[in-house]
Protein backbone atom coordinates (compact mmCIF):
# COMPACT_ATOMS: atom_id res chain seq x y z
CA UNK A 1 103.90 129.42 46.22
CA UNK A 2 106.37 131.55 44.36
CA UNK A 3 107.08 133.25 47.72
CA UNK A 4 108.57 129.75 49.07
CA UNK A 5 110.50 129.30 45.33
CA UNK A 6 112.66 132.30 46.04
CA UNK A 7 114.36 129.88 48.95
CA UNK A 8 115.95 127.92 46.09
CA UNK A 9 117.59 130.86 45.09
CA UNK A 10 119.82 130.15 48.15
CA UNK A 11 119.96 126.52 47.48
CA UNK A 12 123.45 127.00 45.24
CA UNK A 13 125.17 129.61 47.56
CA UNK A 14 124.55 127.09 50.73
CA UNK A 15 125.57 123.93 48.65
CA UNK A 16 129.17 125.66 48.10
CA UNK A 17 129.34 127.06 51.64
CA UNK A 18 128.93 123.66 52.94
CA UNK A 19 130.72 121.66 50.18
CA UNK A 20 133.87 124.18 50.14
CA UNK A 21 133.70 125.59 54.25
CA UNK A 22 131.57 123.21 56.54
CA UNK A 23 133.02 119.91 54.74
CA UNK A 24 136.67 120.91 55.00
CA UNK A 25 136.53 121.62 58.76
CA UNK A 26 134.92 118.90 59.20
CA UNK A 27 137.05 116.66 57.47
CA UNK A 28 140.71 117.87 58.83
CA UNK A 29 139.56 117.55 62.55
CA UNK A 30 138.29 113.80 61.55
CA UNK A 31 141.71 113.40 60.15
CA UNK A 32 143.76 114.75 63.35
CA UNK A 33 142.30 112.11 65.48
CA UNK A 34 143.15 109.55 63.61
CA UNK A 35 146.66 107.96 62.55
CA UNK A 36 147.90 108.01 58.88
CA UNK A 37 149.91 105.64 56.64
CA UNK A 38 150.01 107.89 53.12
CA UNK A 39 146.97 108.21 52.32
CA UNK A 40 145.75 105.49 53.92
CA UNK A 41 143.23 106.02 57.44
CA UNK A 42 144.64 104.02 60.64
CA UNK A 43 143.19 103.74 63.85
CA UNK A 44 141.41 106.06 66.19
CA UNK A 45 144.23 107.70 68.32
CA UNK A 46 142.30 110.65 69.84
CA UNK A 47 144.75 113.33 70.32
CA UNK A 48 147.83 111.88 70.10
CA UNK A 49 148.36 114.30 66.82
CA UNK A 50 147.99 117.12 68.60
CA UNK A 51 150.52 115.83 71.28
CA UNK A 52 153.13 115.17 68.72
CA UNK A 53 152.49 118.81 67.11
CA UNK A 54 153.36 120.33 70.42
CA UNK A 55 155.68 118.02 71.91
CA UNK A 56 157.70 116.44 69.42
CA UNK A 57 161.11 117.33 67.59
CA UNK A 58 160.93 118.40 64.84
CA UNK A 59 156.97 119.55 65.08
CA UNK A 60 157.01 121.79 67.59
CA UNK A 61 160.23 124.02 67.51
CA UNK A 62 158.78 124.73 63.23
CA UNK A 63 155.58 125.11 64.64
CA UNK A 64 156.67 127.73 67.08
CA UNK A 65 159.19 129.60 64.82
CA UNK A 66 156.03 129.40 61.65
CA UNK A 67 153.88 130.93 64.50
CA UNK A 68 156.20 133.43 65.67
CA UNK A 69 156.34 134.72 61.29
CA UNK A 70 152.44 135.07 61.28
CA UNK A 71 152.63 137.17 64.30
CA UNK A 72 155.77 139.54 62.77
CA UNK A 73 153.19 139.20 59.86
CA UNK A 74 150.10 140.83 61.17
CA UNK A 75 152.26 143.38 63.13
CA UNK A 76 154.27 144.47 60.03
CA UNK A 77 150.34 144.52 57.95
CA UNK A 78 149.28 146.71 60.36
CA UNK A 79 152.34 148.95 60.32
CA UNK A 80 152.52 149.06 56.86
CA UNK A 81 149.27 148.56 54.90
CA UNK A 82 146.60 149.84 57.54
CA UNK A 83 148.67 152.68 58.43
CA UNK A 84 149.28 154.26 55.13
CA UNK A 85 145.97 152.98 53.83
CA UNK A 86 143.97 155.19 56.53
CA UNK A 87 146.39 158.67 55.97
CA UNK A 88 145.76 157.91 52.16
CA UNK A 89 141.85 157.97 52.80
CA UNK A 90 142.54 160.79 55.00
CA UNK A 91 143.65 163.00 52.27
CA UNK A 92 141.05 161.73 49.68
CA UNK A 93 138.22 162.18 51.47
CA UNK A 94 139.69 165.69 51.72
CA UNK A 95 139.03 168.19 49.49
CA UNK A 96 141.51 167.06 46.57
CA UNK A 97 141.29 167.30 43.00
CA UNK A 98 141.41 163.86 40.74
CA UNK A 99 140.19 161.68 43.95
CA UNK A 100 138.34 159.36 42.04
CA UNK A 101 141.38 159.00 39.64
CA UNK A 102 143.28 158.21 43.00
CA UNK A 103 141.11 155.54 43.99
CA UNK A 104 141.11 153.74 40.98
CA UNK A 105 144.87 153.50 40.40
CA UNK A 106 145.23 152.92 44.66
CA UNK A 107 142.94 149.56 43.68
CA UNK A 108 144.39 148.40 40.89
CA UNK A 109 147.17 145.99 42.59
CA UNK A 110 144.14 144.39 43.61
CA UNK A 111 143.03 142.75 40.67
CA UNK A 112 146.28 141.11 39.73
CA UNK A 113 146.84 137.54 40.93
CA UNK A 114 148.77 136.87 43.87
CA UNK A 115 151.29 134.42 41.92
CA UNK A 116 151.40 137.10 39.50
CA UNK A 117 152.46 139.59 42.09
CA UNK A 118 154.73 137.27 43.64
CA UNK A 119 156.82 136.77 40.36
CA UNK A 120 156.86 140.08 39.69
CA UNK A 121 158.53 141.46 42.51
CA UNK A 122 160.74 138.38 42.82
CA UNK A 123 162.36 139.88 39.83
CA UNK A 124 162.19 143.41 40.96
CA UNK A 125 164.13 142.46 44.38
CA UNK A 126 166.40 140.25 42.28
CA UNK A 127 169.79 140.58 43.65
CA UNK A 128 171.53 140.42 40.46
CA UNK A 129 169.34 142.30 37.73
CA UNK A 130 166.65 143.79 40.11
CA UNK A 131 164.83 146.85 39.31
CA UNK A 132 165.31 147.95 42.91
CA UNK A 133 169.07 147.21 43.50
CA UNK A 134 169.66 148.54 39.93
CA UNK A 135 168.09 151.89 40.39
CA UNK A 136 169.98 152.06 43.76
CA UNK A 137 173.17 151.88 41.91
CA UNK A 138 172.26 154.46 39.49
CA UNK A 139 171.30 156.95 42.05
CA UNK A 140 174.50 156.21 44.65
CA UNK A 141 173.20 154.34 47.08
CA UNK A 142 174.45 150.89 46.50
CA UNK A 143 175.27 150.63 49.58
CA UNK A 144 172.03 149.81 50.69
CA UNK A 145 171.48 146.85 47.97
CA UNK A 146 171.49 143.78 48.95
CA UNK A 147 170.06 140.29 48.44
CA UNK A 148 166.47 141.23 50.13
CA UNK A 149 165.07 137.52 49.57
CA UNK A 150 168.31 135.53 50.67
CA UNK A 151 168.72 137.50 53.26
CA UNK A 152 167.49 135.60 56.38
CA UNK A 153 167.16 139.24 57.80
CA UNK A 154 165.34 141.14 55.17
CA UNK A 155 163.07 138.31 53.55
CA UNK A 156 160.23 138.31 55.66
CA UNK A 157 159.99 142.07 55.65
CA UNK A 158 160.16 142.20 51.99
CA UNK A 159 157.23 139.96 51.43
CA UNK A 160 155.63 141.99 53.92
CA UNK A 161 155.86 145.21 52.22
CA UNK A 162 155.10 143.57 48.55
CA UNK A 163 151.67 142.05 50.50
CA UNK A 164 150.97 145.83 51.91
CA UNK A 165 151.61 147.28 48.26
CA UNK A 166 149.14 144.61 47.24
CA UNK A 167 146.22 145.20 50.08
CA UNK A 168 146.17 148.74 51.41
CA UNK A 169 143.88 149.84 48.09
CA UNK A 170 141.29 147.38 49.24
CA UNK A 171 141.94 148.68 52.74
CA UNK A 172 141.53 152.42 51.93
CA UNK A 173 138.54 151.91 50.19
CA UNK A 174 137.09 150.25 53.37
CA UNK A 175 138.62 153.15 55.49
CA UNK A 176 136.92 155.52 52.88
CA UNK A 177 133.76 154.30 53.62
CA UNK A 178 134.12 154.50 57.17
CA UNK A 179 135.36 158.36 56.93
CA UNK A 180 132.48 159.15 54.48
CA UNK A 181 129.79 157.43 57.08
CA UNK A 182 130.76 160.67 60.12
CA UNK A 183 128.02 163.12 59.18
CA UNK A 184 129.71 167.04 58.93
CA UNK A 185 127.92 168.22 61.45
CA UNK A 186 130.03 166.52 64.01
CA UNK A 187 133.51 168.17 62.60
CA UNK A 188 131.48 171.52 62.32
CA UNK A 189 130.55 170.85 66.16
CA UNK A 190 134.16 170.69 66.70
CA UNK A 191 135.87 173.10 64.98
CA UNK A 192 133.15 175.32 66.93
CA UNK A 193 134.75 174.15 70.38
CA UNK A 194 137.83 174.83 68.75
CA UNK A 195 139.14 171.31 67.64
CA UNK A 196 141.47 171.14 64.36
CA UNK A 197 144.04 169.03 62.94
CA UNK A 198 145.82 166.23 64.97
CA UNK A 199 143.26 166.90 67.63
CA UNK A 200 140.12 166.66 65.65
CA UNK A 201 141.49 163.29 64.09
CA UNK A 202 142.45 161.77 67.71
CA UNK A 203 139.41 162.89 69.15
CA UNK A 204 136.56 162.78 66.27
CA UNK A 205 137.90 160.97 63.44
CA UNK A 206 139.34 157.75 64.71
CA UNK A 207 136.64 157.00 67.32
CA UNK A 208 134.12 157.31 64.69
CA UNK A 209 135.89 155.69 62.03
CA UNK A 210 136.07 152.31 64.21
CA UNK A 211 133.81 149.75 63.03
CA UNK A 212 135.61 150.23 59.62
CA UNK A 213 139.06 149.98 61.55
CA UNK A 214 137.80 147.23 63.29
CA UNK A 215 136.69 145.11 59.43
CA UNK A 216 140.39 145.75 58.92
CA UNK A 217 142.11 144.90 61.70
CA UNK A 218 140.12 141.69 61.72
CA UNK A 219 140.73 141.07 58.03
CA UNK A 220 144.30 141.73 58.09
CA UNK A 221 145.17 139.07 61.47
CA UNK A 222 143.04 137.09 59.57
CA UNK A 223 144.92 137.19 56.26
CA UNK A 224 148.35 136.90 57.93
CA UNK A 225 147.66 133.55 59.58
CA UNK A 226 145.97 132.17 56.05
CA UNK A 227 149.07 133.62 54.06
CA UNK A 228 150.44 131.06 51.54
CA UNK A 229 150.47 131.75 47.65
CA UNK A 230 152.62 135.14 48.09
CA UNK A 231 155.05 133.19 50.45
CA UNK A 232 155.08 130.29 48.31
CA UNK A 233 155.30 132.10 44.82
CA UNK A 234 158.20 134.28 46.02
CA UNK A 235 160.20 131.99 48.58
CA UNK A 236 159.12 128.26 47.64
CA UNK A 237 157.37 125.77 50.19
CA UNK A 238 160.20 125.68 52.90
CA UNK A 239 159.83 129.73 53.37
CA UNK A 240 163.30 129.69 52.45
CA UNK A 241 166.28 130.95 53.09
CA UNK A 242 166.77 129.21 55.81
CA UNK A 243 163.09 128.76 57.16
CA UNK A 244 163.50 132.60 57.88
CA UNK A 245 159.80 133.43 56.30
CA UNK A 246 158.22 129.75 56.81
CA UNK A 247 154.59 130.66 58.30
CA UNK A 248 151.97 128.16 59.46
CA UNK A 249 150.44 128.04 55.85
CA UNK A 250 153.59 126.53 54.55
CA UNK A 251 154.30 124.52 57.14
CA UNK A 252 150.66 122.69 56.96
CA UNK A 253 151.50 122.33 53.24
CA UNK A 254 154.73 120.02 54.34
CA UNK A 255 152.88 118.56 56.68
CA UNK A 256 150.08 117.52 54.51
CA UNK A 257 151.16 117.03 50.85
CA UNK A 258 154.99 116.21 51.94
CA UNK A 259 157.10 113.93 53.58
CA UNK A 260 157.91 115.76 56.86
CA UNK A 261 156.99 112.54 58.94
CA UNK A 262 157.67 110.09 57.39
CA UNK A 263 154.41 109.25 55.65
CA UNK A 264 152.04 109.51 58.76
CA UNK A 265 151.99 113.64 57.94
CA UNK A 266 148.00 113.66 56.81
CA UNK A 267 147.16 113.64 60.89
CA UNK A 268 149.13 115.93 62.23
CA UNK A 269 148.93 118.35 59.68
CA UNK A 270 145.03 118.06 60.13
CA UNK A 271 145.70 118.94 63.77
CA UNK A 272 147.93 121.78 62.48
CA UNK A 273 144.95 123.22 60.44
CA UNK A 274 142.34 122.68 63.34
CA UNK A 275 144.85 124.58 65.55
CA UNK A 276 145.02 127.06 63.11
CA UNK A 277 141.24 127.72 63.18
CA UNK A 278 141.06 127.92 66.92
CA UNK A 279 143.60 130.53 66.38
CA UNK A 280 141.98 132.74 64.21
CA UNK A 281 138.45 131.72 65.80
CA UNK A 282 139.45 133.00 69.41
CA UNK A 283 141.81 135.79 68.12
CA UNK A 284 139.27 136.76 65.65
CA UNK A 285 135.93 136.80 68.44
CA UNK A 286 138.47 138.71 71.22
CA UNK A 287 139.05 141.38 68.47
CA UNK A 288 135.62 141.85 67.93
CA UNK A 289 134.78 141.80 71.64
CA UNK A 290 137.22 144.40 72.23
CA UNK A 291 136.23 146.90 69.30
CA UNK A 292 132.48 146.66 70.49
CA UNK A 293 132.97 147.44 73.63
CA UNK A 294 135.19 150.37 72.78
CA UNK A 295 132.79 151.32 70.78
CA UNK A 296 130.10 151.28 72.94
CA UNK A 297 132.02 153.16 76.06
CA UNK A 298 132.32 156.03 73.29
């Protein structure tokens, strides 16, 4: 009997996946097939949401430039945060002194919250009283200062960076794992045949080290095409200036809690958000596809 009670244990856990995950989905793609008046439910139209989304001004051109963000998005992540995050658990799992120190201050951004974050640096890349403009003024390069959030040209990247400076401690700790997982014996194998350096990372570290590149690769496409409160703390709900860092998180926001269509916006942004999941659902199960099957052919 108290073998079958430890099922209830479960019982709270399942109640929020379904109330807070299973619901939701359910929900928006009820909503997308229907039409809207506020927040009153008209009649069945099928599809015709979807339809609008991708064939109607001005729907589709924001949809496609908010799409084409989230991809710059997950390209610049990967530059930036998964990049440096996997040299810096390179060189701790090295032989350094103070690693644990390392880690620690590495995963602090972490625990801040993400409006937090976003206020913060909104005053750091403040184009008037900045931290960053100042202190390129006082070391001679104001030159290179410059309005990095109204700047159509520099926003998107700026966010991009302040959302690596944010991440990559979660990511190198994830990396460490993976690097901590190859046994020694395999690195003393190599160095026998006469690997070292850039050859014994190319050949025996990253292979190895996949299924944790892999958690983060996933992770990080799927972060870019949920972004929102970092966007929205920093640049407002119309990814201003100019649209220029407006991503599919914003734009379902309009869609949904604004007036972007006149009052009929609660189906098509539901047909935005089930879009969005068939994005990350496809993208996410190709990914893995891919990663698995690399790993196996190694």
């Amino acid at each position: 009997m108290a073998k079958h009670l430890v099922h209830l244990f479960l019982l709270p856990a399942l109640v929020f996946y379904v109330g807070f995950m299973i619901y939701p989905i359910f929900q928006a793609l009820l909503n997308s097939l229907f039409a809207w008046k506020g927040l009153t439910r008209g009649p069945f139209i099928g599809l015709q949401n979807f339809v609008r989304l991708f064939t109607e001004t001005p729907f589709k051109e924001t949809f496609v430039r908010a799409l084409g963000h989230n991809v710059t998005f997950f390209i610049g992540l990967v530059l930036t945060k998964l990049v440096v995050a996997f040299i810096l658990a390179l060189l701790i799992n090295s032989k350094i002194r103070g690693k644990e120190l390392f880690k620690t201050l590495y995963f602090v951004p972490k625990l801040l919250s993400v409006i937090v974050v976003g206020f913060l640096f909104s005053l750091i890349l403040n184009p008037t009283y900045g931290a960053l403009n100042t202190l390129l003024a006082a070391i001679g390069l104001e030159g290179l200062a410059r309005p990095w959030l109204g700047d159509p040209h520099t926003a998107l990247y700026a966010i991009i960076i302040v959302n690596s400076w944010y991440g990559f401690g979660f990511a190198m700790l994830i990396f460490l794992v993976g690097l901590q997982a190859i046994s020694q014996e395999v690195y003393e194998a190599a160095r026998i045949d006469g690997a070292s350096g850039l050859k014994m990372i190319f050949t025996i570290t990253l292979p190895l080290a996949m299924p944790s590149i892999m958690i983060m690769t996933i992770l990080t496409f799927i972060g870019a095409f949920e972004t929102f409160e970092l966007i929205y703390a920093m640049q407002g709900n119309n990814g201003a200036p100019y649209f220029s860092t407006d991503v599919l998180g914003l734009y379902f926001y309009r869609l949904t809690f604004g007036s972007v269509s006149g009052g009929e916006s609660i189906g098509i942004g539901s047909a935005l958000a089930v879009v969005l999941l068939v994005l990350i659902s496809c993208a996410t199960a190709v990914s893995m596809f891919f990663f698995k099957r690399r790993e196996v052919e190694h």
